[in-house]
Protein backbone atom coordinates (compact mmCIF):
# COMPACT_ATOMS: atom_id res chain seq x y z
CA UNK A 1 113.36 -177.47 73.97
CA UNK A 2 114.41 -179.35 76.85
CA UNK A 3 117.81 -177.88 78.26
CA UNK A 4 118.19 -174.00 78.02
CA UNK A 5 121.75 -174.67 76.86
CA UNK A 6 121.26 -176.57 73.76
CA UNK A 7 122.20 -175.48 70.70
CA UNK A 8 122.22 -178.67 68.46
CA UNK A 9 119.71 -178.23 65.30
CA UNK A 10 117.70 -180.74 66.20
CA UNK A 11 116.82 -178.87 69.37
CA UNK A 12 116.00 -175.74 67.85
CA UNK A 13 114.35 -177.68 64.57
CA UNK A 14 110.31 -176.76 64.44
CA UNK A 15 107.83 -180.00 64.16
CA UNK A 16 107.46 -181.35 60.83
CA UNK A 17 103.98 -180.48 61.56
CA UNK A 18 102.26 -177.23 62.26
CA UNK A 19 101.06 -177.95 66.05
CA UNK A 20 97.38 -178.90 66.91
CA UNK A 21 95.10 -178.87 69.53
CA UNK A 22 91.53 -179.00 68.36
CA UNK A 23 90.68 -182.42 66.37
CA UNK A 24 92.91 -184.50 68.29
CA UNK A 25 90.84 -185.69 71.35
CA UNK A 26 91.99 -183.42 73.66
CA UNK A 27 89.92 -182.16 76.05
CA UNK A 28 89.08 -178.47 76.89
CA UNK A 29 90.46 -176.58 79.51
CA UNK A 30 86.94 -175.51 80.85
CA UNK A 31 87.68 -172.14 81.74
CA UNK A 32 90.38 -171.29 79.04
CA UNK A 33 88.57 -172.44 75.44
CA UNK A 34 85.48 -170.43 76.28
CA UNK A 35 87.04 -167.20 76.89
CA UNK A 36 88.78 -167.40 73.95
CA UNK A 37 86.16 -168.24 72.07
CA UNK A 38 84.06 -165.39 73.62
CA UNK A 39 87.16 -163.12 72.14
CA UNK A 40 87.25 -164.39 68.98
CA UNK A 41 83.02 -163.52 68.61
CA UNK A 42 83.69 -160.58 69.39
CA UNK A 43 86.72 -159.35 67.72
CA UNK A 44 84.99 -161.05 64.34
CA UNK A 45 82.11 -158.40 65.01
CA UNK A 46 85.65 -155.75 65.85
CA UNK A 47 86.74 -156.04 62.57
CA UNK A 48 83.35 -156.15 60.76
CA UNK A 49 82.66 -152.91 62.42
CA UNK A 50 85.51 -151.51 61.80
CA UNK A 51 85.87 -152.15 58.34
CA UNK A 52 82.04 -150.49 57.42
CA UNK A 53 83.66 -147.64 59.13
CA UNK A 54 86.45 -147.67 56.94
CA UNK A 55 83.87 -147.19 54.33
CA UNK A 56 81.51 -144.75 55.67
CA UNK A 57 85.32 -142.93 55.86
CA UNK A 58 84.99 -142.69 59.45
CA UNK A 59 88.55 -144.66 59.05
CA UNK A 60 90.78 -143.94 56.62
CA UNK A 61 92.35 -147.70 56.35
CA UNK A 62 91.67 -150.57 57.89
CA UNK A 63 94.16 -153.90 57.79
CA UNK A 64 91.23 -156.22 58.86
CA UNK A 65 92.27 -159.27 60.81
CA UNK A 66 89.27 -161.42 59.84
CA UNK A 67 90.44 -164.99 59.68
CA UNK A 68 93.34 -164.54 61.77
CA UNK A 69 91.26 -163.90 65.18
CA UNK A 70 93.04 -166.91 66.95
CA UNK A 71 96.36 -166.00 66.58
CA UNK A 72 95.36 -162.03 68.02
CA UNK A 73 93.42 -163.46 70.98
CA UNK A 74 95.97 -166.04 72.15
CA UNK A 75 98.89 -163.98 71.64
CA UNK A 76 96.60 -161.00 74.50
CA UNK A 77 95.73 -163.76 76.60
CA UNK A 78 99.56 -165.71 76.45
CA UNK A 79 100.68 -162.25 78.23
CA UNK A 80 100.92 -161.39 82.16
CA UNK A 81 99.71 -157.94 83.30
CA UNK A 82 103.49 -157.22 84.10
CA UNK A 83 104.41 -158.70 80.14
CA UNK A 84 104.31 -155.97 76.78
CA UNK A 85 102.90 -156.19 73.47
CA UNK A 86 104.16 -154.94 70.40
CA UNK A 87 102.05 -155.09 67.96
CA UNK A 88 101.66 -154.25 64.14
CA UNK A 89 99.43 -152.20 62.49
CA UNK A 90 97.27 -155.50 61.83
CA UNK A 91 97.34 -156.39 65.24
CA UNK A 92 94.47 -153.36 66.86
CA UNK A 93 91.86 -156.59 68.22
CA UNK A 94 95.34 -158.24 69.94
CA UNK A 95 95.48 -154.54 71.91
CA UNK A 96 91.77 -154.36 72.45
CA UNK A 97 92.11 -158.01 73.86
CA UNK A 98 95.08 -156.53 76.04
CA UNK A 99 92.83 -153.89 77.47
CA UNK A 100 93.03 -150.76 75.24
CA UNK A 101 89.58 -149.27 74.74
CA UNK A 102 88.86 -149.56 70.90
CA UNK A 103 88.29 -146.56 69.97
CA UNK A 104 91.44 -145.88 70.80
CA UNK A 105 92.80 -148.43 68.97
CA UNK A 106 91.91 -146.71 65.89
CA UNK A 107 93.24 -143.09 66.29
CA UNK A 108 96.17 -144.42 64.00
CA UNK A 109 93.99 -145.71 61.45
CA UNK A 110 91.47 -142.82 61.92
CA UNK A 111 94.58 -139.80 61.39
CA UNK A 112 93.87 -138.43 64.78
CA UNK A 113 96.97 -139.67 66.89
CA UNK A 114 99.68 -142.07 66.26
CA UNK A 115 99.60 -143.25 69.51
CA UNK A 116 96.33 -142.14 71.66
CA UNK A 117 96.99 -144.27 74.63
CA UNK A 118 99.84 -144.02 77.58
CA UNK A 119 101.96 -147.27 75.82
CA UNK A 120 103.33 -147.56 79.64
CA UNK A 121 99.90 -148.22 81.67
CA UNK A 122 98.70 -151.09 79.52
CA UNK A 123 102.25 -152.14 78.48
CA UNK A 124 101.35 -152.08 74.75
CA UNK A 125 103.99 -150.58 72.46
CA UNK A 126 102.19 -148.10 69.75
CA UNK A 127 100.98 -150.12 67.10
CA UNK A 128 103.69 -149.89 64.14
CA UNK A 129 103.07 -149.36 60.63
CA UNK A 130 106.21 -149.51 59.33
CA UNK A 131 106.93 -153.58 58.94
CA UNK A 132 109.02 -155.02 61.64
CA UNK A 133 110.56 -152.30 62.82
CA UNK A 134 108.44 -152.97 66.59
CA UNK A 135 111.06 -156.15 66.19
CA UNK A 136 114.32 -154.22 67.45
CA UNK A 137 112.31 -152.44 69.99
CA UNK A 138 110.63 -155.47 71.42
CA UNK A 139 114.14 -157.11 72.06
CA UNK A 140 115.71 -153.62 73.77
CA UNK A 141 112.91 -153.93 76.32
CA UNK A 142 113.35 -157.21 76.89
CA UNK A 143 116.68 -157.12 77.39
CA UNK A 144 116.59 -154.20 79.28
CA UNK A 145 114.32 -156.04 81.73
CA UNK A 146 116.71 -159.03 82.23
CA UNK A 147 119.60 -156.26 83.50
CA UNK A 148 117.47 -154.76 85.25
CA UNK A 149 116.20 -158.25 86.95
CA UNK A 150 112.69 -157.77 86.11
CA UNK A 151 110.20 -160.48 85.62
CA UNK A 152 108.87 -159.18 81.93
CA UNK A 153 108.56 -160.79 78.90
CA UNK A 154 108.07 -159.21 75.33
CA UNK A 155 105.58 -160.29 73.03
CA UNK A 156 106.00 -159.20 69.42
CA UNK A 157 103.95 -159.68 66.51
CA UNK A 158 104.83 -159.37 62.63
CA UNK A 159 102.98 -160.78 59.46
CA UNK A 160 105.00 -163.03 56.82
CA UNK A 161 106.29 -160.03 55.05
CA UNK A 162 107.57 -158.91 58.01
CA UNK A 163 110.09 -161.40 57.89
CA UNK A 164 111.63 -160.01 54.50
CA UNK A 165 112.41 -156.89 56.35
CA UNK A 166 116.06 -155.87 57.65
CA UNK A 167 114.66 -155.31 61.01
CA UNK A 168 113.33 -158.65 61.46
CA UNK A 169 116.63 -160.29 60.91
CA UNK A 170 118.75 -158.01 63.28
CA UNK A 171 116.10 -158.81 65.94
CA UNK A 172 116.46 -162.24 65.95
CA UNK A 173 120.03 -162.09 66.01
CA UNK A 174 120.38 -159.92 69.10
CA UNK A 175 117.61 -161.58 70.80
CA UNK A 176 119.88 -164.69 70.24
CA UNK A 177 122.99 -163.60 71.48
CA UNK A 178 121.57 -161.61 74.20
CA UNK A 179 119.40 -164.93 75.42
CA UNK A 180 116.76 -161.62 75.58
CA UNK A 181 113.24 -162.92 76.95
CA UNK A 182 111.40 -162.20 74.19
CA UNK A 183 108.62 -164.50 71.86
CA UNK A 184 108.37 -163.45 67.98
CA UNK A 185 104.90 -164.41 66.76
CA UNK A 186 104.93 -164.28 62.89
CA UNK A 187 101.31 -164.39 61.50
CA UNK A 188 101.85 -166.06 58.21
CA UNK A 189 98.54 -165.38 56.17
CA UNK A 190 99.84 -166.08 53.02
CA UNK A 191 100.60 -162.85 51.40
CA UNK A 192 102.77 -159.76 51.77
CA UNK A 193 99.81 -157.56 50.42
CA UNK A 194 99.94 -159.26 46.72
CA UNK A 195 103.18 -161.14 46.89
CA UNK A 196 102.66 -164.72 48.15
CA UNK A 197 104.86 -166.21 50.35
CA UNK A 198 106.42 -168.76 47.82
CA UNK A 199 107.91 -165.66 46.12
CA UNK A 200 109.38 -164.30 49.68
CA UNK A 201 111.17 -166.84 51.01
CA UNK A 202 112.36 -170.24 50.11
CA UNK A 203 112.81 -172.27 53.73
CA UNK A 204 110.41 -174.90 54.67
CA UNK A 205 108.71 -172.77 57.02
CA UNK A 206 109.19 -169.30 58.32
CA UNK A 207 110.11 -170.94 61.69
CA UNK A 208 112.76 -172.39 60.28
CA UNK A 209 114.85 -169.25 59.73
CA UNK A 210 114.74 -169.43 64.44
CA UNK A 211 117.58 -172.22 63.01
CA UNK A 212 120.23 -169.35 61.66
CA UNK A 213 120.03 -167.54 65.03
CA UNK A 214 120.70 -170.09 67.56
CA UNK A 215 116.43 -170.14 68.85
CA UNK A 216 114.22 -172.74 68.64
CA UNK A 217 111.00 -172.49 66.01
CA UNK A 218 107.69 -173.46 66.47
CA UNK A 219 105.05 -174.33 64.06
CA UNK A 220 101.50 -173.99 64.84
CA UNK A 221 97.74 -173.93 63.01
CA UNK A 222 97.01 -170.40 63.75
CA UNK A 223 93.66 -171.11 63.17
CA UNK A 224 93.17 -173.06 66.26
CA UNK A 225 93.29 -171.20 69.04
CA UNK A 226 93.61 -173.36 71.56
CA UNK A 227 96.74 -174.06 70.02
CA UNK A 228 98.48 -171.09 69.72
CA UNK A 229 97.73 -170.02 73.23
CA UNK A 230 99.64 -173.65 74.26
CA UNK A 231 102.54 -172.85 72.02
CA UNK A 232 102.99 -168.79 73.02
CA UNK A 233 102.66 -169.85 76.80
CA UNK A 234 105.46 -172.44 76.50
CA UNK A 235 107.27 -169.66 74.83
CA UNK A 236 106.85 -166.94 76.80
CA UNK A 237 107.48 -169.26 80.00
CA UNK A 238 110.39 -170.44 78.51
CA UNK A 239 111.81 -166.89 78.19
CA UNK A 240 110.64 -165.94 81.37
CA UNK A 241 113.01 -169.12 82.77
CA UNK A 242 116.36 -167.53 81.32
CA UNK A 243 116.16 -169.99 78.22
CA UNK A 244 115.78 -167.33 76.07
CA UNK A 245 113.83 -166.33 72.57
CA UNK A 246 111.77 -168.05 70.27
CA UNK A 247 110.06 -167.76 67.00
CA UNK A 248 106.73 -169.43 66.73
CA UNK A 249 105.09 -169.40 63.14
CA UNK A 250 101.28 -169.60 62.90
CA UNK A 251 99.75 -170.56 59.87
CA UNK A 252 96.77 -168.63 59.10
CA UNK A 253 95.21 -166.67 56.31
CA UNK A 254 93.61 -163.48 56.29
CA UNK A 255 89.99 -163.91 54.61
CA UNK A 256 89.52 -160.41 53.78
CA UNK A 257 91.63 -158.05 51.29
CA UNK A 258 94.98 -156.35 52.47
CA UNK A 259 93.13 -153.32 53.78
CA UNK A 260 89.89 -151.53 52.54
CA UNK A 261 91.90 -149.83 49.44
CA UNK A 262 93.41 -153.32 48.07
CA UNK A 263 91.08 -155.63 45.64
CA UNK A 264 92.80 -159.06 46.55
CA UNK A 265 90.87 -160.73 43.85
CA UNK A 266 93.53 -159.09 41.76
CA UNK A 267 95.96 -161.81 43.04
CA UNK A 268 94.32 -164.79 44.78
CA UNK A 269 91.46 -167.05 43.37
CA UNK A 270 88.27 -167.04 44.97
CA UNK A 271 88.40 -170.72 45.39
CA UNK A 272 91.78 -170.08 48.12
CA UNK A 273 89.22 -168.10 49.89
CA UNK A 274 86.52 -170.46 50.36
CA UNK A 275 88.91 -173.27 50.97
CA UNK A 276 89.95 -171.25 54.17
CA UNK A 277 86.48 -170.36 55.28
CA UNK A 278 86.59 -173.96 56.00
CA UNK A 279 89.42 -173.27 58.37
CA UNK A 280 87.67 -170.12 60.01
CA UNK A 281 88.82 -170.27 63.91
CA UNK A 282 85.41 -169.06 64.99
CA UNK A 283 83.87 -172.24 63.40
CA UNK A 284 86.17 -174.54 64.55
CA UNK A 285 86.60 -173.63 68.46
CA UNK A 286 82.71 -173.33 68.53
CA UNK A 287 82.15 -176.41 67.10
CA UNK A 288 84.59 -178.02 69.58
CA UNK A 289 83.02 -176.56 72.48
CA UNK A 290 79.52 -177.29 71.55
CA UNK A 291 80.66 -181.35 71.33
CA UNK A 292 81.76 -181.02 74.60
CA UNK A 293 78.53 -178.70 75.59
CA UNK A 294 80.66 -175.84 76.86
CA UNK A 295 78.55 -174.01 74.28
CA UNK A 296 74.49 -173.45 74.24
CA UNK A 297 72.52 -171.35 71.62
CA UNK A 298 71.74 -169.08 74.44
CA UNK A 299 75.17 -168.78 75.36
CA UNK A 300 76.08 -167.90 71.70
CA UNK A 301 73.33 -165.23 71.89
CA UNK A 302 74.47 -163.77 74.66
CA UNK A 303 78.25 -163.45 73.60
CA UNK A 304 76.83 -162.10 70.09
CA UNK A 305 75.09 -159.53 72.28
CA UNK A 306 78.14 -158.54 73.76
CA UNK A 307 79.53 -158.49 70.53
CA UNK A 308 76.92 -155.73 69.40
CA UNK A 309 77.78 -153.99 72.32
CA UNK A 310 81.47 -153.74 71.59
CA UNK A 311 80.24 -152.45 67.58
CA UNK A 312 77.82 -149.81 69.10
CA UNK A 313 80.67 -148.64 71.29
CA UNK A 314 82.97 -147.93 68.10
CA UNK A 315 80.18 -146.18 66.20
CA UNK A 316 79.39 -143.94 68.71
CA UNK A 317 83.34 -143.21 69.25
CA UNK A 318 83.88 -142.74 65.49
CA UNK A 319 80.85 -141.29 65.15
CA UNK A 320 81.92 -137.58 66.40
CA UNK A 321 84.57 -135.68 64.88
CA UNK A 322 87.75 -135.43 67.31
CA UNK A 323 88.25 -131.80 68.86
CA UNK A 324 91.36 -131.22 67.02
CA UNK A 325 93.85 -128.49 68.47
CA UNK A 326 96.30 -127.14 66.05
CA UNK A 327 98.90 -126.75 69.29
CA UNK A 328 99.28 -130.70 69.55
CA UNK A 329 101.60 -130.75 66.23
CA UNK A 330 104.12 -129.00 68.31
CA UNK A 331 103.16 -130.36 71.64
CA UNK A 332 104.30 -133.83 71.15
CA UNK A 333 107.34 -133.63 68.96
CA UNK A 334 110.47 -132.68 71.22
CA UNK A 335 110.81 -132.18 74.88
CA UNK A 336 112.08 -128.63 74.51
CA UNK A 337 110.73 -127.50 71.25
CA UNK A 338 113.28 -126.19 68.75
CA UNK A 339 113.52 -122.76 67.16
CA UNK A 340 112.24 -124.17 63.76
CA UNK A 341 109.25 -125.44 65.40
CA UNK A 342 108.63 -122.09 67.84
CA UNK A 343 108.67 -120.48 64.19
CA UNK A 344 106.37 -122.10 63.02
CA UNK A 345 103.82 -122.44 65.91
CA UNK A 346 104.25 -118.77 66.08
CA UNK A 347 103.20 -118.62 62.36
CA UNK A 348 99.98 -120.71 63.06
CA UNK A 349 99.06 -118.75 65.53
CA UNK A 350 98.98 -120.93 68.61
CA UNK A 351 101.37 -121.18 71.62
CA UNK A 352 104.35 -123.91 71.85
CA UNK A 353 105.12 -126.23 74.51
């Protein structure tokens, strides 16, 4: 954006173009476009897994976030160790990528715990269900951190639909005023379960809306993943600096249905589908590396190896039933518990915190 002051729409305009990285000659940051790439294999294999779980009801819903790999790897990788996350229900391989084991990951989507990780030692927020409502949160922490004089930037993530949502609007406007250091990543797949985006909002892009708030937008191919890891570092270092938030749009589509319990052939033609397989981001940053031979078939063995690895670690974790322990419905609810829930704890049978 140039100087942290401006306020001018032209400044805070997105490209006319979503931004690219892959296709355009540029050459690969050696270290970098592999390890994404490595992500991306596996959390392809992730959400595979997880969603013939889902069906063996070992899950009870999974939002799979096949096709839309590039945008959960960069956004884990964008972050420093002192940075948070806060992610959406969508966003479990972004928190894997993060460090959360991922069998953890699921306990939302499994109904064991909402949240069965410490949110503070990995500085991922508990991964929200309810749409945008991480939004609000993301920008009290990170303005929080700028009183406080700490070096912390907040990440948060929300799909297109998000964006229709109360929350997400509030967010943006007291990130604004409050110049909070925090990045909005909006993963625009399309659809809002069924309801395309066409029928959601009418701007030229999602990142235009950054316009109305007094942030700059950014456009980028969420599909290339090289590309959205360029675009969320600029962002994040950019908030870091004292300039402020911004909202960065990636434009991606999610190949598979809503979750397991929507039939998205109901809504979108087959032939949408296959034109996006073109577009898959596992494809293209492969590719790309193998031109530049930063990519051998025994390489790609290897990382699909891994990726086995990382499947055979969630079937043996959802494999065996969780000890459940009736006490934990009152354990977790209030510091002190109240008299209603002492009642009822008593009435169960087991002893309250």
């Amino acid at each position: 954006m140039g100087d942290a002051e401006a306020r001018s729409a032209d400044d805070l305009l997105p490209e006319p173009e979503p931004h690219r990285v892959l296709g355009t000659g540029a050459e690969p940051e050696p270290e970098t476009w592999p390890e994404l790439y490595r992500h991306l294999v596996r959390g392809r294999r992730y959400n595979t897994q997880a969603t013939v779980l889902t069906r063996q009801g070992r899950l009870a819903v999974y939002p799979s976030s096949t096709g839309q790999e590039a945008c959960q790897v960069a956004a884990a990788l964008a972050l420093e160790p002192r940075d948070w996350l806060f992610p959406s229900y969508r966003d479990t391989l972004a928190a894997v990528v993060r460090g959360l084991d991922p069998v953890a990951a699921l306990g939302l989507l499994r109904g064991d715990w909402h949240t069965g990780y410490d949110p503070r030692a990995l500085r991922i927020a508990p991964l929200c269900t309810p749409l945008a409502t991480q939004l609000p949160h993301a920008v009290g922490l990170a303005h929080a951190a700028r009183l406080r004089g700490d070096d912390v930037v907040a990440l948060a993530l929300v799909g297109d639909g998000g964006t229709s949502e109360g929350d997400f609007h509030e967010a943006l406007n007291f990130a604004a005023v409050w110049r909070a250091p925090v990045v909005f990543l909006v993963q625009n797949n399309g659809y809002a379960i069924s309801v395309p985006l066409a029928k959601q909002s009418a701007a030229p892009s999602l990142a235009h809306k950054a316009v109305g708030y007094g942030m700059p937008g950014r456009l980028v191919d969420g599909n290339d993943a090289p590309a959205v890891l360029s675009v969320l570092r600029q962002a994040l270092a950019r908030a870091r600096a004292g300039g402020g938030p911004t909202l960065v749009e990636a434009l991606t589509y999610r190949l598979e249905a809503h979750t397991n319990a929507d039939d998205a052939g109901r809504y979108r033609p087959d032939a949408e589908v296959a034109a996006w397989q073109d577009r898959d981001p596992l494809a293209l940053l492969g590719a790309e590396l193998r031109r530049h031979g930063l990519l051998t078939d025994d390489r790609e063995a290897a990382l699909r190896a891994e990726a086995d690895d990382l499947a055979a670690t969630l079937r043996a974790g959802l494999g065996t039933e969780p000890a459940l322990d009736p006490a934990d419905l009152f354990a977790h609810v209030f510091a002190t518990p109240t008299p209603q829930l002492r009642e009822q704890a008593r009435r169960l049978g087991v002893a309250s915190a």
